[in-house]
N, C-alpha and C. Protein backbone atom coordinates (compact mmCIF):
# COMPACT_ATOMS: atom_id res chain seq x y z
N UNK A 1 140.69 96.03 128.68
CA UNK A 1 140.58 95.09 127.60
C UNK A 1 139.81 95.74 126.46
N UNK A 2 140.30 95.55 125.20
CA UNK A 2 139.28 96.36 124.28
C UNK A 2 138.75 95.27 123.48
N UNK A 3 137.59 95.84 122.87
CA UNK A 3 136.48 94.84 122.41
C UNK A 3 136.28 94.80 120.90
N UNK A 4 135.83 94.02 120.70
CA UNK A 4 136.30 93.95 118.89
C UNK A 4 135.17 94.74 118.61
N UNK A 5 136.30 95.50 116.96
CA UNK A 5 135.74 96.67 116.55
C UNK A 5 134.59 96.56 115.70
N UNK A 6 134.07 95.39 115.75
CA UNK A 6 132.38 95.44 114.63
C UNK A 6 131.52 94.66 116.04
N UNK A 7 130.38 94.97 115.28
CA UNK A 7 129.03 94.71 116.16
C UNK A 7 128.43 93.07 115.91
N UNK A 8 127.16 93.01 116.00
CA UNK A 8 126.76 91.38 116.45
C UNK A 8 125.76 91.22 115.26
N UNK A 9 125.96 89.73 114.85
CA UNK A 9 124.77 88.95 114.50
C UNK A 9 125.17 87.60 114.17
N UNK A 10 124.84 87.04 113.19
CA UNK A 10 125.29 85.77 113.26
C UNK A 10 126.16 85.15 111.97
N UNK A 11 126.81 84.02 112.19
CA UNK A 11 127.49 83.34 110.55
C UNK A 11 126.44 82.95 109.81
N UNK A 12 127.20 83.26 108.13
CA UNK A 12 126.44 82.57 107.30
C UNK A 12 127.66 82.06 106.30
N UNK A 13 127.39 82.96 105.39
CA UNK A 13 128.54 82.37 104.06
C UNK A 13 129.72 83.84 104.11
N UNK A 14 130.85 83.04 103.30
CA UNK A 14 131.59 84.28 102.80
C UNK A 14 132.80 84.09 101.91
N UNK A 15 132.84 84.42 100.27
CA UNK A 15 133.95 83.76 99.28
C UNK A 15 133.62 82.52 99.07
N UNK A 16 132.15 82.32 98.65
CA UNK A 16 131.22 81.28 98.07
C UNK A 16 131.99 79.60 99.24
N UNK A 17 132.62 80.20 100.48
CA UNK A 17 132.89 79.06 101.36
C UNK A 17 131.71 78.72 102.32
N UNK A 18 130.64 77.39 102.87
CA UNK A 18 130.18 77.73 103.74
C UNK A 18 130.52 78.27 104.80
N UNK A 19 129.76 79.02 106.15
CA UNK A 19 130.34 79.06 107.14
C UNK A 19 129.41 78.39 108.60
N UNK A 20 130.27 77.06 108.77
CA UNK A 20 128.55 76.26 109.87
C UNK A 20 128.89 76.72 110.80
N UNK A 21 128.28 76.42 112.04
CA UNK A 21 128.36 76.22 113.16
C UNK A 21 130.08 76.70 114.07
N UNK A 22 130.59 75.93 113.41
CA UNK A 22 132.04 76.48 113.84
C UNK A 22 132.99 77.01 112.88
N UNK A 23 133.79 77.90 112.93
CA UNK A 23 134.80 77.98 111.55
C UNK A 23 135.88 79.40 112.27
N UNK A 24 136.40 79.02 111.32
CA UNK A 24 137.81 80.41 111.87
C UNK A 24 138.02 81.72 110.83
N UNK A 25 138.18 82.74 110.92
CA UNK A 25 138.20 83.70 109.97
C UNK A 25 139.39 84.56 110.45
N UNK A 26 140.23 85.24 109.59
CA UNK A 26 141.34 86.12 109.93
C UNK A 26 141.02 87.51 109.46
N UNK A 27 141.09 88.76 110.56
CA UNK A 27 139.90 89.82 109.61
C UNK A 27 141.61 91.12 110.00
N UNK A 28 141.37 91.70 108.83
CA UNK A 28 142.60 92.41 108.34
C UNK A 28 142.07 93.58 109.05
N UNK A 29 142.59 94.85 109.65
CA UNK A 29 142.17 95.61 109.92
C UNK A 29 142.94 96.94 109.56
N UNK A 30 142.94 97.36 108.57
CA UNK A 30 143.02 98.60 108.11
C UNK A 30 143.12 100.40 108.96
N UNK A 31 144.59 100.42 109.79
CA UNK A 31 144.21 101.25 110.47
C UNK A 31 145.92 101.98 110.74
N UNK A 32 146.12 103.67 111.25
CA UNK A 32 147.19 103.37 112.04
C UNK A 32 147.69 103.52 113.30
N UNK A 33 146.54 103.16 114.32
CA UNK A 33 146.64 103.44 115.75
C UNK A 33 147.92 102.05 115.78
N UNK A 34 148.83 102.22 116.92
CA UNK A 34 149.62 101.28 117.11
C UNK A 34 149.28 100.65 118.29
N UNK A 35 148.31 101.29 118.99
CA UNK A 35 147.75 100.37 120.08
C UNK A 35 146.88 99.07 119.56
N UNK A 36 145.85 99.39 119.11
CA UNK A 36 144.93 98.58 118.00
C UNK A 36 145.52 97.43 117.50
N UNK A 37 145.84 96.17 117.19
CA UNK A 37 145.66 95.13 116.51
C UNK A 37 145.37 95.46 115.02
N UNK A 38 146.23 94.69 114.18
CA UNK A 38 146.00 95.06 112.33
C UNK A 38 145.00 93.65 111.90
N UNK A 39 146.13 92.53 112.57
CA UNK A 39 144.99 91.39 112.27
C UNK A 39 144.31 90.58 113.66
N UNK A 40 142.85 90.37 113.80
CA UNK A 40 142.12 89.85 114.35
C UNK A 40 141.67 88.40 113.76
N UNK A 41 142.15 87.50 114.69
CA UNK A 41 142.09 86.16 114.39
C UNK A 41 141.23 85.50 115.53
N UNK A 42 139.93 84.61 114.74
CA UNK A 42 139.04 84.18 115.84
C UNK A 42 138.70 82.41 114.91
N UNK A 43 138.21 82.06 116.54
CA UNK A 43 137.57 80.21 116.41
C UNK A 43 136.00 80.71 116.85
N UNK A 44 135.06 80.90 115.68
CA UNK A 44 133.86 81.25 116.08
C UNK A 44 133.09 79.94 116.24
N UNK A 45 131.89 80.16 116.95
CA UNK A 45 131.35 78.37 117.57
C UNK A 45 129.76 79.17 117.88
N UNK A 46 128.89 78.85 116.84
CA UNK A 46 127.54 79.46 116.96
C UNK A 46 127.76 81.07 116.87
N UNK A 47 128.30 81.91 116.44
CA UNK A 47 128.41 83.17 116.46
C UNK A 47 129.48 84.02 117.59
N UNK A 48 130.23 82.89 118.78
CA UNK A 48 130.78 83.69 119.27
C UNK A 48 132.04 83.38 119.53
N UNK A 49 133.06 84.06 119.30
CA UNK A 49 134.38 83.96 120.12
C UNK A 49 134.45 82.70 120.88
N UNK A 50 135.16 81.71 120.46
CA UNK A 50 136.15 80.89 121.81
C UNK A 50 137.88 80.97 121.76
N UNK A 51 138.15 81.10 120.79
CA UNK A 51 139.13 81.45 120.80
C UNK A 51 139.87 82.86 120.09
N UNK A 52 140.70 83.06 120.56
CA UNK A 52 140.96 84.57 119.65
C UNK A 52 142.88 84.95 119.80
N UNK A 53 143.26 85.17 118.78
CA UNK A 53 144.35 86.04 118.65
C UNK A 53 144.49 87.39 117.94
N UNK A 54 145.35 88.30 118.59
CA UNK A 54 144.77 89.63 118.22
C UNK A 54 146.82 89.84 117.60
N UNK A 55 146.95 90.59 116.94
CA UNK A 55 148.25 90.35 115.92
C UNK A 55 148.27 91.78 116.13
N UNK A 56 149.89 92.64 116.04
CA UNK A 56 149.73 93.78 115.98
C UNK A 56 150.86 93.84 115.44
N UNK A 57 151.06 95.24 114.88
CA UNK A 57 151.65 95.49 113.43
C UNK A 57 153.27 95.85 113.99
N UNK A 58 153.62 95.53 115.41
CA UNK A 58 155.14 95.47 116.11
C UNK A 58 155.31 93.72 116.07
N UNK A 59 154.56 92.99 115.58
CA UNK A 59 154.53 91.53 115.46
C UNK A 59 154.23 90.65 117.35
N UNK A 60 153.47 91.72 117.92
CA UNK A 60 153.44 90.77 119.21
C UNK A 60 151.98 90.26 119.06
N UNK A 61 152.01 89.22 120.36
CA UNK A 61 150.55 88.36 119.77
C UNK A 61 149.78 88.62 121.24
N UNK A 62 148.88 88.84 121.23
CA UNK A 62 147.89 88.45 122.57
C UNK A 62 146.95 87.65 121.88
N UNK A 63 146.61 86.45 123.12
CA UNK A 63 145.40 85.54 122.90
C UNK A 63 144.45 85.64 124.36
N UNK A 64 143.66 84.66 124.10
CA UNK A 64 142.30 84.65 124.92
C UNK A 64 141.52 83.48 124.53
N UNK A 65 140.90 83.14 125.69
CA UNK A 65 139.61 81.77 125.24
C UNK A 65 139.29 81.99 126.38
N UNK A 66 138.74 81.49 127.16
CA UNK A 66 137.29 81.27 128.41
C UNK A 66 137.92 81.15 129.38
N UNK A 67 138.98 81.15 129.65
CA UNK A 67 140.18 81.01 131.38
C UNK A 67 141.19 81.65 131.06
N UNK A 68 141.43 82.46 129.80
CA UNK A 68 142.23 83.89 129.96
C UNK A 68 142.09 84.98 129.18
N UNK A 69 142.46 86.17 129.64
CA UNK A 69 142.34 87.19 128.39
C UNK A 69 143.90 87.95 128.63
N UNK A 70 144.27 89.15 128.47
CA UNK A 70 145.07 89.93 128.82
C UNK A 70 144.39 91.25 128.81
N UNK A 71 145.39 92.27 129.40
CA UNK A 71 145.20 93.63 129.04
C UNK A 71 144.05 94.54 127.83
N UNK A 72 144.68 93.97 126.70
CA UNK A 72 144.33 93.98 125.28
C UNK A 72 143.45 93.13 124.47
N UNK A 73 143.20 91.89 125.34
CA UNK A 73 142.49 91.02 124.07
C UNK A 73 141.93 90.11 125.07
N UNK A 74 140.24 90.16 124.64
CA UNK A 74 139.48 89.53 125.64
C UNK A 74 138.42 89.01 124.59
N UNK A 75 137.65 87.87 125.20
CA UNK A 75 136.44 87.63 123.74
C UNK A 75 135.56 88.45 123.86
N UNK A 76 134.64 88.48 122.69
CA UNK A 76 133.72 89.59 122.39
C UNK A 76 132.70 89.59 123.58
N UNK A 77 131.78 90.35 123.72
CA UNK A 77 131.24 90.14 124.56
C UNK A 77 129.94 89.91 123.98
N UNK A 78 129.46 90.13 122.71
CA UNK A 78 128.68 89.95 121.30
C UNK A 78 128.75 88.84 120.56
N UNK A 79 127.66 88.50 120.07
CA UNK A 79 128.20 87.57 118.85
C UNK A 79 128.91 88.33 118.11
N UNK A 80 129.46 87.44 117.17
CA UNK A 80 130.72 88.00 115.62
C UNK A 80 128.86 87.95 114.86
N UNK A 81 129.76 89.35 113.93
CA UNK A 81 128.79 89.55 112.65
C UNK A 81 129.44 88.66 111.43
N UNK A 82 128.33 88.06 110.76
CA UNK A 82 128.88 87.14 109.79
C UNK A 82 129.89 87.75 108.95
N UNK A 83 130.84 87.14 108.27
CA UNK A 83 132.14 87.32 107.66
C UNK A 83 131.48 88.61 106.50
N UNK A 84 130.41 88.33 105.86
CA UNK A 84 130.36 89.34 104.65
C UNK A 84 129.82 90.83 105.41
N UNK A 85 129.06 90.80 106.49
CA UNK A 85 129.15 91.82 107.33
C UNK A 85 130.12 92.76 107.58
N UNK A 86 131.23 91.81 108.31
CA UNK A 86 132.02 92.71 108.50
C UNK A 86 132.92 93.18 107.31
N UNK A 87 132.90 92.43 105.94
CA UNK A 87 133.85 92.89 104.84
C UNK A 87 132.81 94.04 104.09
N UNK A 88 132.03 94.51 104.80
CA UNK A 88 131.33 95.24 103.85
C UNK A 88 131.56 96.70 104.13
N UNK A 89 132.48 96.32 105.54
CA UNK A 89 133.17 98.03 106.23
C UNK A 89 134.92 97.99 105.42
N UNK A 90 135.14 99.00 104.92
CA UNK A 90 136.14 98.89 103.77
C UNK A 90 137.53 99.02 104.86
N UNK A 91 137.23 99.43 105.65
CA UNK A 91 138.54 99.19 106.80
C UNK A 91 139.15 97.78 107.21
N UNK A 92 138.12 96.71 107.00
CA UNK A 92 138.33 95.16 107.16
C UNK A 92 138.26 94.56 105.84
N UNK A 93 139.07 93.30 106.05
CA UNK A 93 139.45 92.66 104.82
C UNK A 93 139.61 91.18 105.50
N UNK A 94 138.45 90.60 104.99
CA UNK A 94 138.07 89.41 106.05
C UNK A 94 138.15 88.09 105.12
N UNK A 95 138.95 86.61 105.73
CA UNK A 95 139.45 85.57 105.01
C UNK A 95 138.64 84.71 106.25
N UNK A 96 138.12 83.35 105.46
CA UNK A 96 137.30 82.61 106.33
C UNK A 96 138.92 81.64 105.53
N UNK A 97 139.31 80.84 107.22
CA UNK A 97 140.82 80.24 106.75
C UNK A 97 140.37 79.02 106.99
N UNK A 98 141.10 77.71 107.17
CA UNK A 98 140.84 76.58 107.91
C UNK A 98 141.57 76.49 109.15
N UNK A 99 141.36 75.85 109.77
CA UNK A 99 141.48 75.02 111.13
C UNK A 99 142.91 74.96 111.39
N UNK A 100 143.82 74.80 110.52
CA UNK A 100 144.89 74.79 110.19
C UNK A 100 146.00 75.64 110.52
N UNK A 101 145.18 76.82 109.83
CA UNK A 101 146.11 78.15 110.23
C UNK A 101 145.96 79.06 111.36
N UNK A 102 144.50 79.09 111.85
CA UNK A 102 144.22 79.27 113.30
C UNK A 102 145.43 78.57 114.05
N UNK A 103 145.14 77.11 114.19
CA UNK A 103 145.93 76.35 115.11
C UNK A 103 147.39 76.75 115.42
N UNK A 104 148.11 77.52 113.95
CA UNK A 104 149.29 77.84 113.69
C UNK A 104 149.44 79.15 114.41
N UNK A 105 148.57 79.83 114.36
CA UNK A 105 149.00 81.24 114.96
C UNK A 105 148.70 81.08 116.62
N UNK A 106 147.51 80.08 116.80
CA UNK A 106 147.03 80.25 117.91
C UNK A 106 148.17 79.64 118.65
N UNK A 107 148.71 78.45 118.42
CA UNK A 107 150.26 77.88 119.06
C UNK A 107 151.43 79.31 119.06
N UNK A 108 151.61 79.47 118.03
CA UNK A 108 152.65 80.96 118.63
C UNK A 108 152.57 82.31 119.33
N UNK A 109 151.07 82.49 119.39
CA UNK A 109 150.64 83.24 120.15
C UNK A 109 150.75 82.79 121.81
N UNK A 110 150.59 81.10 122.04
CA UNK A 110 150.79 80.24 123.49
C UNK A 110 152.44 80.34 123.76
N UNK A 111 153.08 80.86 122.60
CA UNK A 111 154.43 80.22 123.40
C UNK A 111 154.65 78.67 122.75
N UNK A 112 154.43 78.49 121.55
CA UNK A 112 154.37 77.28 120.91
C UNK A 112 153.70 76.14 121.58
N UNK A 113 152.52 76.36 122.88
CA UNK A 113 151.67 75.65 123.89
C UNK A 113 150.86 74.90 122.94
């Protein structure tokens, strides 16, 4: 299982949006390993992973939350570093989304579940 590619601390703000307690962010990842994931999609809840979809640039999806992971995509084992953290590494390109569009990817990532 590989582990997401930035380190730990906690949410704050990011694109003058708050970021509380819970919120979802889609973080672009700038790279061209084809094993690797391009976009990393997470449901953060106090700083950590509950839910997660990992997107890769052949269009397949792996997900994960607390009773599954796969091969490839497991939750962090860290807190998430707040959104402007991680946009401050020029390889990521990080969108705090709504609830909305999580839900959307996270359903096609289930198998429309």
């Amino acid at each position: 299982m590989s582990q997401s590619p930035f380190g730990a601390v906690v949410p704050a703000t990011c694109h003058d949006q708050a970021v509380t307690a819970g919120y979802f962010q889609r973080v672009r990842w700038h790279h061209d390993d084809a094993e690797d994931p391009v976009v990393l999609w997470s449901h953060i809840v106090d700083g950590w992973e509950v839910r997660k979809v990992d997107e890769f640039a052949d269009g397949r999806l792996a997900w994960a939350d607390d009773q599954h992971e796969t091969e490839t995509t497991g939750l962090g084992q860290v807190p998430i570093p707040r959104p402007e953290e991680i946009a401050a590494d020029p390889q990521f390109t990080v969108a705090v989304i709504d609830a909305a569009d999580f839900e959307g990817i996270w359903r096609r990532a289930r198998g429309g579940v």
